[in-house]
C-alpha atoms as a PDB file:
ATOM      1  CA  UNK A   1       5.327  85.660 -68.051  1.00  0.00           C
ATOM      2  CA  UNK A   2       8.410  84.365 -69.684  1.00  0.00           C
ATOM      3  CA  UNK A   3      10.484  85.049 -66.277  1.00  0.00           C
ATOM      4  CA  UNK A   4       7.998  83.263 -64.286  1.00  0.00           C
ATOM      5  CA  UNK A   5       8.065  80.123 -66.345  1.00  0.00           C
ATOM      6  CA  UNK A   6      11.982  80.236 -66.329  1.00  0.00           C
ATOM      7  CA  UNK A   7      12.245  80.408 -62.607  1.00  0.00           C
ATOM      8  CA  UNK A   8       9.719  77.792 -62.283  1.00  0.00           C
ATOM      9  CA  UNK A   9      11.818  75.721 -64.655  1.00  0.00           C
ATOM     10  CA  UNK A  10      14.974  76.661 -62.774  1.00  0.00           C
ATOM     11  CA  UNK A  11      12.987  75.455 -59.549  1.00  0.00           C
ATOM     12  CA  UNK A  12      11.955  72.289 -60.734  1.00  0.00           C
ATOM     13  CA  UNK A  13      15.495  71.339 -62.501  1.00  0.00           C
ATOM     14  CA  UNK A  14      17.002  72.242 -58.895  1.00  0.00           C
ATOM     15  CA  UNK A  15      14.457  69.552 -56.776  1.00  0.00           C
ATOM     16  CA  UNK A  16      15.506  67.298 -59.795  1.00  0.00           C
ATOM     17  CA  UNK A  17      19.149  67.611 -59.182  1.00  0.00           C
ATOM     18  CA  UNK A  18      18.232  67.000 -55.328  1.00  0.00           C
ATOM     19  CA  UNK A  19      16.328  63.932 -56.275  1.00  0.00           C
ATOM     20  CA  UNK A  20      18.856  62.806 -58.193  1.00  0.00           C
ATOM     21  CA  UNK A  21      21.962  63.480 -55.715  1.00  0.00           C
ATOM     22  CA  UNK A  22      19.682  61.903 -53.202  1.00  0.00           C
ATOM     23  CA  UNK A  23      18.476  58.585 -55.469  1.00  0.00           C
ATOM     24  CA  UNK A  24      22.581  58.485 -55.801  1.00  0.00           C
ATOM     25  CA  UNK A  25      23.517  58.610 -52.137  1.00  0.00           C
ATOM     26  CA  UNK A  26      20.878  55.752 -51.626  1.00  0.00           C
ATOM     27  CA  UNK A  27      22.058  53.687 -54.413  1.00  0.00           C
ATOM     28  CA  UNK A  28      25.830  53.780 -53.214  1.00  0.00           C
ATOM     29  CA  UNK A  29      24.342  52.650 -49.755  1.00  0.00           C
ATOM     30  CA  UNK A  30      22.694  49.937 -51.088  1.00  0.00           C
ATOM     31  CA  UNK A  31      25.650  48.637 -53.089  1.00  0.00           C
ATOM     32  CA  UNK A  32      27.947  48.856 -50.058  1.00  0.00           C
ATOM     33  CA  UNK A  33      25.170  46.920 -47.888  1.00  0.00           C
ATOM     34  CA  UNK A  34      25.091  44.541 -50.446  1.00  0.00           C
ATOM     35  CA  UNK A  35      29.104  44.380 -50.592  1.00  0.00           C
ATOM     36  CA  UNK A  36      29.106  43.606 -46.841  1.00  0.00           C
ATOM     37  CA  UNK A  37      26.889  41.395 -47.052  1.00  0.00           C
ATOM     38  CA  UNK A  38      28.251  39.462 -50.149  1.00  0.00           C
ATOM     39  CA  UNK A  39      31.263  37.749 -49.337  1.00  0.00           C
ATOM     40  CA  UNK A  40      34.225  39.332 -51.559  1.00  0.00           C
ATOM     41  CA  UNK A  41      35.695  35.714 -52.333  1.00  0.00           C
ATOM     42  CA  UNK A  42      32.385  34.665 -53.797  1.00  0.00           C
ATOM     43  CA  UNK A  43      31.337  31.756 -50.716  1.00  0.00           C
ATOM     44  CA  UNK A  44      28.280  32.028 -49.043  1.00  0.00           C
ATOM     45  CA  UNK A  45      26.876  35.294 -48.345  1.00  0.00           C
ATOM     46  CA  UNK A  46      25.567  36.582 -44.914  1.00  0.00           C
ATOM     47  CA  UNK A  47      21.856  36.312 -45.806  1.00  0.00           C
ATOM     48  CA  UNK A  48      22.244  32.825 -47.718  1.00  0.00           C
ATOM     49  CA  UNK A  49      24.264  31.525 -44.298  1.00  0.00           C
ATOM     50  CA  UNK A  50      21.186  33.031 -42.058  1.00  0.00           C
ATOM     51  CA  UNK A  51      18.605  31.750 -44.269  1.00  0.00           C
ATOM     52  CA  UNK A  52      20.449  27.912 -44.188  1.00  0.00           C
ATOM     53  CA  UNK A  53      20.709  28.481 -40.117  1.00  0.00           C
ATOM     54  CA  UNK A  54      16.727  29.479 -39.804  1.00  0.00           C
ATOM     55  CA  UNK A  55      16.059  26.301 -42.102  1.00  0.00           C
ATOM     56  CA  UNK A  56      18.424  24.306 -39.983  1.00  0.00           C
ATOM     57  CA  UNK A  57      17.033  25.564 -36.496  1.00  0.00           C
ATOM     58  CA  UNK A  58      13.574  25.097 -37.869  1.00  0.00           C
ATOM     59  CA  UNK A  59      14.253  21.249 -38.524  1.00  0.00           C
ATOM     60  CA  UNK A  60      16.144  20.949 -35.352  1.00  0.00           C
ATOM     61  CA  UNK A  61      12.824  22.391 -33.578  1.00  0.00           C
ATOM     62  CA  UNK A  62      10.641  19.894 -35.885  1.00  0.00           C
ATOM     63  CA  UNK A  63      12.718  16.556 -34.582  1.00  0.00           C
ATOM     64  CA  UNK A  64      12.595  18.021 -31.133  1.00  0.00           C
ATOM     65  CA  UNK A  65       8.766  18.757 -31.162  1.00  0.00           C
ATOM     66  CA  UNK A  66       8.543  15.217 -32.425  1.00  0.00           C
ATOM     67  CA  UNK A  67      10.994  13.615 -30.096  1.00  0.00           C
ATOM     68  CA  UNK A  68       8.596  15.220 -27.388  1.00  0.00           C
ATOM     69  CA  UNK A  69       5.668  14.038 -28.715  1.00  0.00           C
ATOM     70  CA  UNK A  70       6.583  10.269 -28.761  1.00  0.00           C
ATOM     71  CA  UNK A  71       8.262  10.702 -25.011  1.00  0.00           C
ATOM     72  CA  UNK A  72       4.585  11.649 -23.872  1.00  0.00           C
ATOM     73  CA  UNK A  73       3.082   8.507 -25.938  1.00  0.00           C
ATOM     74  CA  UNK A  74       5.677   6.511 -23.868  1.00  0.00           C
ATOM     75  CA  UNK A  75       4.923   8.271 -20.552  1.00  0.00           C
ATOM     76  CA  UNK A  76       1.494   7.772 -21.010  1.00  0.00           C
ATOM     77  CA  UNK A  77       1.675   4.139 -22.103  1.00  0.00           C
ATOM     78  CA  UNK A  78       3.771   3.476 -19.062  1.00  0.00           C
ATOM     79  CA  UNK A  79       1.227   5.105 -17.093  1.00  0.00           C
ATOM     80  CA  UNK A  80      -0.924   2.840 -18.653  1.00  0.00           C
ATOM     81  CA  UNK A  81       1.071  -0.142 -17.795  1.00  0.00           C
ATOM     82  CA  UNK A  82       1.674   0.860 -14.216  1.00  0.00           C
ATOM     83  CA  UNK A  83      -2.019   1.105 -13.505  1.00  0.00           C
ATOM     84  CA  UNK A  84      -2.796  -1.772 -14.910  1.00  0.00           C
ATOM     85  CA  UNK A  85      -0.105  -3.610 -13.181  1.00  0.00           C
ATOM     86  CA  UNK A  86      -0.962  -1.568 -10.064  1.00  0.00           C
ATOM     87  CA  UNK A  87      -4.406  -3.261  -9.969  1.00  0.00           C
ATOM     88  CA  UNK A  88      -3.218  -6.609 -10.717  1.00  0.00           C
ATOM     89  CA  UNK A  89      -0.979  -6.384  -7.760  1.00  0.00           C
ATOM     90  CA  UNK A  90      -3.759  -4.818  -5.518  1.00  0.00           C
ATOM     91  CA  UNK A  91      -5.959  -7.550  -6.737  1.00  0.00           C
ATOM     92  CA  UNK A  92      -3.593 -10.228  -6.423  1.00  0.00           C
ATOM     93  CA  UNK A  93      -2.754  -9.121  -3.230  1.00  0.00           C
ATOM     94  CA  UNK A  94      -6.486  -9.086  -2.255  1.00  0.00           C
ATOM     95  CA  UNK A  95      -6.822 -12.718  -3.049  1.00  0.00           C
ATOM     96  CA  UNK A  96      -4.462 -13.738  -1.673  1.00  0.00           C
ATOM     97  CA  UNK A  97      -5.086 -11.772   1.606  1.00  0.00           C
ATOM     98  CA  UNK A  98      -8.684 -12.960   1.484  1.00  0.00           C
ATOM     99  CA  UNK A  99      -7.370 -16.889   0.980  1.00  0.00           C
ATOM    100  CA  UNK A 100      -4.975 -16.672   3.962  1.00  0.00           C
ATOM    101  CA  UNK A 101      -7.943 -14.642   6.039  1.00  0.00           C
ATOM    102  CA  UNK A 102     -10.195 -17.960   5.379  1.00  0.00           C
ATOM    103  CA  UNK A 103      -7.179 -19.906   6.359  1.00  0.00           C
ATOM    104  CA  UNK A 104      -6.575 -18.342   9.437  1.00  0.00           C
ATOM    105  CA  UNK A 105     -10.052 -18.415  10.411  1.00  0.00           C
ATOM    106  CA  UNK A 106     -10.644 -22.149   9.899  1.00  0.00           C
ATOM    107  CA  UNK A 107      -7.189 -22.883  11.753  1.00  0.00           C
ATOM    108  CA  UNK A 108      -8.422 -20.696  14.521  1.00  0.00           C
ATOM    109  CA  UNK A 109     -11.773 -22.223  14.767  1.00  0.00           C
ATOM    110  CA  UNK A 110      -9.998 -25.890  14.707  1.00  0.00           C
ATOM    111  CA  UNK A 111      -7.769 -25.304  17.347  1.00  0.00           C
ATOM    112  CA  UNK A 112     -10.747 -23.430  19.227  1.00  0.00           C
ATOM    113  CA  UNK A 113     -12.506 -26.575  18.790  1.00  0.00           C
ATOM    114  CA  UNK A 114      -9.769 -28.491  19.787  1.00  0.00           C
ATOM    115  CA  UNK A 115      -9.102 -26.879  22.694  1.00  0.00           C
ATOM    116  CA  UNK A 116     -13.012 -26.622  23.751  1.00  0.00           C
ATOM    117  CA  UNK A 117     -12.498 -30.527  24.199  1.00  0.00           C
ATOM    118  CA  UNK A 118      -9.155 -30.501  25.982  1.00  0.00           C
ATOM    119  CA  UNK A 119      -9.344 -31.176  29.585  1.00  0.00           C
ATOM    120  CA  UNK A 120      -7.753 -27.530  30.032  1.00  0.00           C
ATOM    121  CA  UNK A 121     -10.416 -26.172  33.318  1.00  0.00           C
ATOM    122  CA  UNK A 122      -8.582 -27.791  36.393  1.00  0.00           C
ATOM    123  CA  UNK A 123      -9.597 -27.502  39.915  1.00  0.00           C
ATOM    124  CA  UNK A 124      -7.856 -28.990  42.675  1.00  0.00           C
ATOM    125  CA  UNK A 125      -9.379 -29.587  46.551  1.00  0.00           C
ATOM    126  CA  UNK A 126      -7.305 -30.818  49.421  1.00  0.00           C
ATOM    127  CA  UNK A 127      -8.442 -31.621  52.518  1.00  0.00           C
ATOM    128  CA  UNK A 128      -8.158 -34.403  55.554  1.00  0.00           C
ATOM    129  CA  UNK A 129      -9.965 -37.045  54.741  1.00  0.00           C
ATOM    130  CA  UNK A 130      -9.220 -38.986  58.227  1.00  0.00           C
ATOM    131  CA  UNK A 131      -9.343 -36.920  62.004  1.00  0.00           C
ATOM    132  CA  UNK A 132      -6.087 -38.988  62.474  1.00  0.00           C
ATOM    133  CA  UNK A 133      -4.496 -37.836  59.126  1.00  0.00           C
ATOM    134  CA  UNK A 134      -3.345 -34.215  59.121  1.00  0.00           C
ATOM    135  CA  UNK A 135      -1.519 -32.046  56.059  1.00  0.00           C
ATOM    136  CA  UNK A 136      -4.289 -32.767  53.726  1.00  0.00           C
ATOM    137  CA  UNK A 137      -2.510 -35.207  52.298  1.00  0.00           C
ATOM    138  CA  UNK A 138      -5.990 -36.487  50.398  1.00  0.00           C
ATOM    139  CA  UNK A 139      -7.150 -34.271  47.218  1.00  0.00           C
ATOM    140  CA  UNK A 140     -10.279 -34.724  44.254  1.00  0.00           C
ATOM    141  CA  UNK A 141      -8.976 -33.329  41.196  1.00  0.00           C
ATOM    142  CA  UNK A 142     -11.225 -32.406  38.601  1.00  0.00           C
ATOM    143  CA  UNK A 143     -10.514 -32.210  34.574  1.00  0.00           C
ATOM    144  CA  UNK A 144     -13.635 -30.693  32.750  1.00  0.00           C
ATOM    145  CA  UNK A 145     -13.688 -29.324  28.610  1.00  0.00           C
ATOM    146  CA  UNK A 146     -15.240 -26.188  27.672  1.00  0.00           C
ATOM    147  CA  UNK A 147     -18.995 -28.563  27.868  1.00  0.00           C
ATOM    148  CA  UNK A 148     -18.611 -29.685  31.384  1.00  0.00           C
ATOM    149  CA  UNK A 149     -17.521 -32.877  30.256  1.00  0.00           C
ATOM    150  CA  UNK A 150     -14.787 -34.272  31.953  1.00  0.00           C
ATOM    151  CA  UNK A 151     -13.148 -37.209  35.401  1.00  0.00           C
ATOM    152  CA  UNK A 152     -12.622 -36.737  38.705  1.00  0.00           C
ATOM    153  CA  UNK A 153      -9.789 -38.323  40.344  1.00  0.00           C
ATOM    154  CA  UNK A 154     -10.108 -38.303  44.271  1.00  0.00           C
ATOM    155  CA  UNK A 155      -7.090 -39.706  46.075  1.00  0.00           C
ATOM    156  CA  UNK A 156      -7.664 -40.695  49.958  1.00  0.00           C
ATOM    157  CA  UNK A 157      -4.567 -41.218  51.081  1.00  0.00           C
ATOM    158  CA  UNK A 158      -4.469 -43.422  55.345  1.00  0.00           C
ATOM    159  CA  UNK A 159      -2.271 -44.546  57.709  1.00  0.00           C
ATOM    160  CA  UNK A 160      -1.495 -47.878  56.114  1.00  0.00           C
ATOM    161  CA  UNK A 161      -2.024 -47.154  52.335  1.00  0.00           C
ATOM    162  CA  UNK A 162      -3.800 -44.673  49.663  1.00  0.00           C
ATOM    163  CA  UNK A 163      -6.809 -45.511  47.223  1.00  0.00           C
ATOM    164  CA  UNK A 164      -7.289 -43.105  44.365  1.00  0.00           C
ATOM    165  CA  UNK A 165     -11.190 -42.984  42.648  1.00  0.00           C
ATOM    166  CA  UNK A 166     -12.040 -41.814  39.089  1.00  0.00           C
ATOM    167  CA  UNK A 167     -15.838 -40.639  37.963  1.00  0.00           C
ATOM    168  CA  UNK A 168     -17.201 -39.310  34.816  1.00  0.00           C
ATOM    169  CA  UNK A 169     -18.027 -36.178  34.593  1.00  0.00           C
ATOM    170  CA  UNK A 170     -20.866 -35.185  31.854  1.00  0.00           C
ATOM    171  CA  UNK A 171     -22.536 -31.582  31.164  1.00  0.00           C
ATOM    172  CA  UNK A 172     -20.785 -30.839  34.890  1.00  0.00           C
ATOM    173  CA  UNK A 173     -22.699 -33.578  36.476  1.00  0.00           C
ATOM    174  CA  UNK A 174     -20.675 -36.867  37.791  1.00  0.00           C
ATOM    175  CA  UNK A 175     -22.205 -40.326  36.486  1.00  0.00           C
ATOM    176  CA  UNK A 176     -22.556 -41.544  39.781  1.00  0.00           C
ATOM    177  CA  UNK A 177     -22.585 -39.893  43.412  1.00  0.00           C
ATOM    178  CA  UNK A 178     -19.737 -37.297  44.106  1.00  0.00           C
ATOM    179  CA  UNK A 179     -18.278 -36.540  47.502  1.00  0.00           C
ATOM    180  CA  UNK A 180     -18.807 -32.851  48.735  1.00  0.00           C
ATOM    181  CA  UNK A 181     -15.058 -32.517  47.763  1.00  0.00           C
ATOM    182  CA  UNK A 182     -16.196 -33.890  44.395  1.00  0.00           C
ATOM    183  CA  UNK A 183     -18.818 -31.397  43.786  1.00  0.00           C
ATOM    184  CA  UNK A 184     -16.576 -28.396  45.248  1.00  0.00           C
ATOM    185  CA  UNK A 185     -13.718 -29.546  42.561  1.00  0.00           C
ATOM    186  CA  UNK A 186     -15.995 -29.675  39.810  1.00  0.00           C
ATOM    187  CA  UNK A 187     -17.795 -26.355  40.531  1.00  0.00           C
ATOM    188  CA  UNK A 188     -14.362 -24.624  40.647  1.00  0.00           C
ATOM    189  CA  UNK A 189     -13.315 -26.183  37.059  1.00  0.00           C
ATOM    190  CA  UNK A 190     -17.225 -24.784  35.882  1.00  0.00           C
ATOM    191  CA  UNK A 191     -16.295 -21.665  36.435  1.00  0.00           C
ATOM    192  CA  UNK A 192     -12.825 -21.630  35.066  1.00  0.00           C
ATOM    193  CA  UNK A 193     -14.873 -22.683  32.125  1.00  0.00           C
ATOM    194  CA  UNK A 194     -17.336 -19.868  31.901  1.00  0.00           C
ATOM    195  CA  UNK A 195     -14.411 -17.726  32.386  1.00  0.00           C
ATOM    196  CA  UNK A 196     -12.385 -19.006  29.269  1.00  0.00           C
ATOM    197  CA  UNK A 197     -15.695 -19.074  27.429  1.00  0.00           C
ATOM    198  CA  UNK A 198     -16.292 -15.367  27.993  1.00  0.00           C
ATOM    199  CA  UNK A 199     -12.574 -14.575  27.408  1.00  0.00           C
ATOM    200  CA  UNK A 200     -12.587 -16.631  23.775  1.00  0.00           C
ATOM    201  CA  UNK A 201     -16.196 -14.899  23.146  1.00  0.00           C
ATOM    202  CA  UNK A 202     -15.426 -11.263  23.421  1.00  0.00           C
ATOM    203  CA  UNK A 203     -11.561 -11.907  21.946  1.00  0.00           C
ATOM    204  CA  UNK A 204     -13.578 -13.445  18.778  1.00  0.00           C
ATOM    205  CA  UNK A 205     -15.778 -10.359  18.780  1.00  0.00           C
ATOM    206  CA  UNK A 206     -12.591  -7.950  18.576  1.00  0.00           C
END
């Protein structure tokens, strides 16, 4: 009984001697890991100079984080600003696109106007007015606005001298009798009047 309890003993003091050589080895390691990382002439150690570099990169990250926040408050207030000043433009532009638009009409619709009463539908007929008269020398000349309003001027040109005639013309009917040369002058300028009324019509409807 006595020799089992000693060898037992024996046992146990020999794992204590292990644990103990062991707890040794581990201690020594420590110590020399701690003499690495401790700076021999007493400055900042390794672990103090990572710990001040974390704290450092962490505040670096902090003013960067907010320098990007306020660049997207700026971005989006200049979006802000360059919609709004987008739209004024646009309706600026509008205005003023919809004032000259009047403009141009009511200039266009004077000078239609204008020109509806010009004398601008012209029809010229030359003939002989005399058997003894050749290179129909004698003309009527008619000068109508866009309402058939208008003169005649009928030149008979003789021999011995020339006599030139004027008539009113109103709604394409003279004010007193017309020749045959008359009447084919003034139908001619009639229908260089419908024609410029149907051109203006269909170039207002484009």
């Amino acid at each position: 009984m006595l020799t089992v309890v000693s060898v037992l003993a024996l046992v146990l003091a020999y794992i204590a001697l292990v644990a103990a050589y062991l707890a040794l080895r581990t201690l020594a390691r420590l110590r020399r890991a701690a003499a690495i990382l401790a700076r021999p002439d007493g400055n900042e150690s390794i672990v103090e100079a990572a710990e001040r570099h974390i704290a450092m990169t962490a505040s670096v990250a902090g003013e960067i984080e907010s320098l990007r926040a306020e660049l997207a408050e700026t971005r989006a207030a200049l979006d802000v600003e360059l919609a709004q000043t987008r739209d004024a433009t646009s309706k600026d532009l509008a205005a003023e696109k919809s004032t000259t638009s009047r403009q141009l009409s009511y200039i266009s619709k004077r000078i239609d106007a204008d020109a509806a009463r010009s004398l601008r539908n012209v029809a010229l007929i030359r003939y002989d007015a005399f058997d003894d008269m050749a290179g129909r020398m004698s003309f009527s000349l008619a000068l109508l606005d866009d309402q058939g309003d208008g003169v005649t001027l009928t030149s008979i040109a003789a021999r011995g001298d020339t006599r030139i005639y004027a008539k009113g013309i109103s709604r394409g009917a003279g004010q007193s009798d017309l020749t045959p040369e008359e009447i084919q002058a003034v139908g001619a300028a009639l229908r260089s009047t419908s024609a410029k009324v149907e051109r203006d019509t269909r170039r207002r409807a484009s």
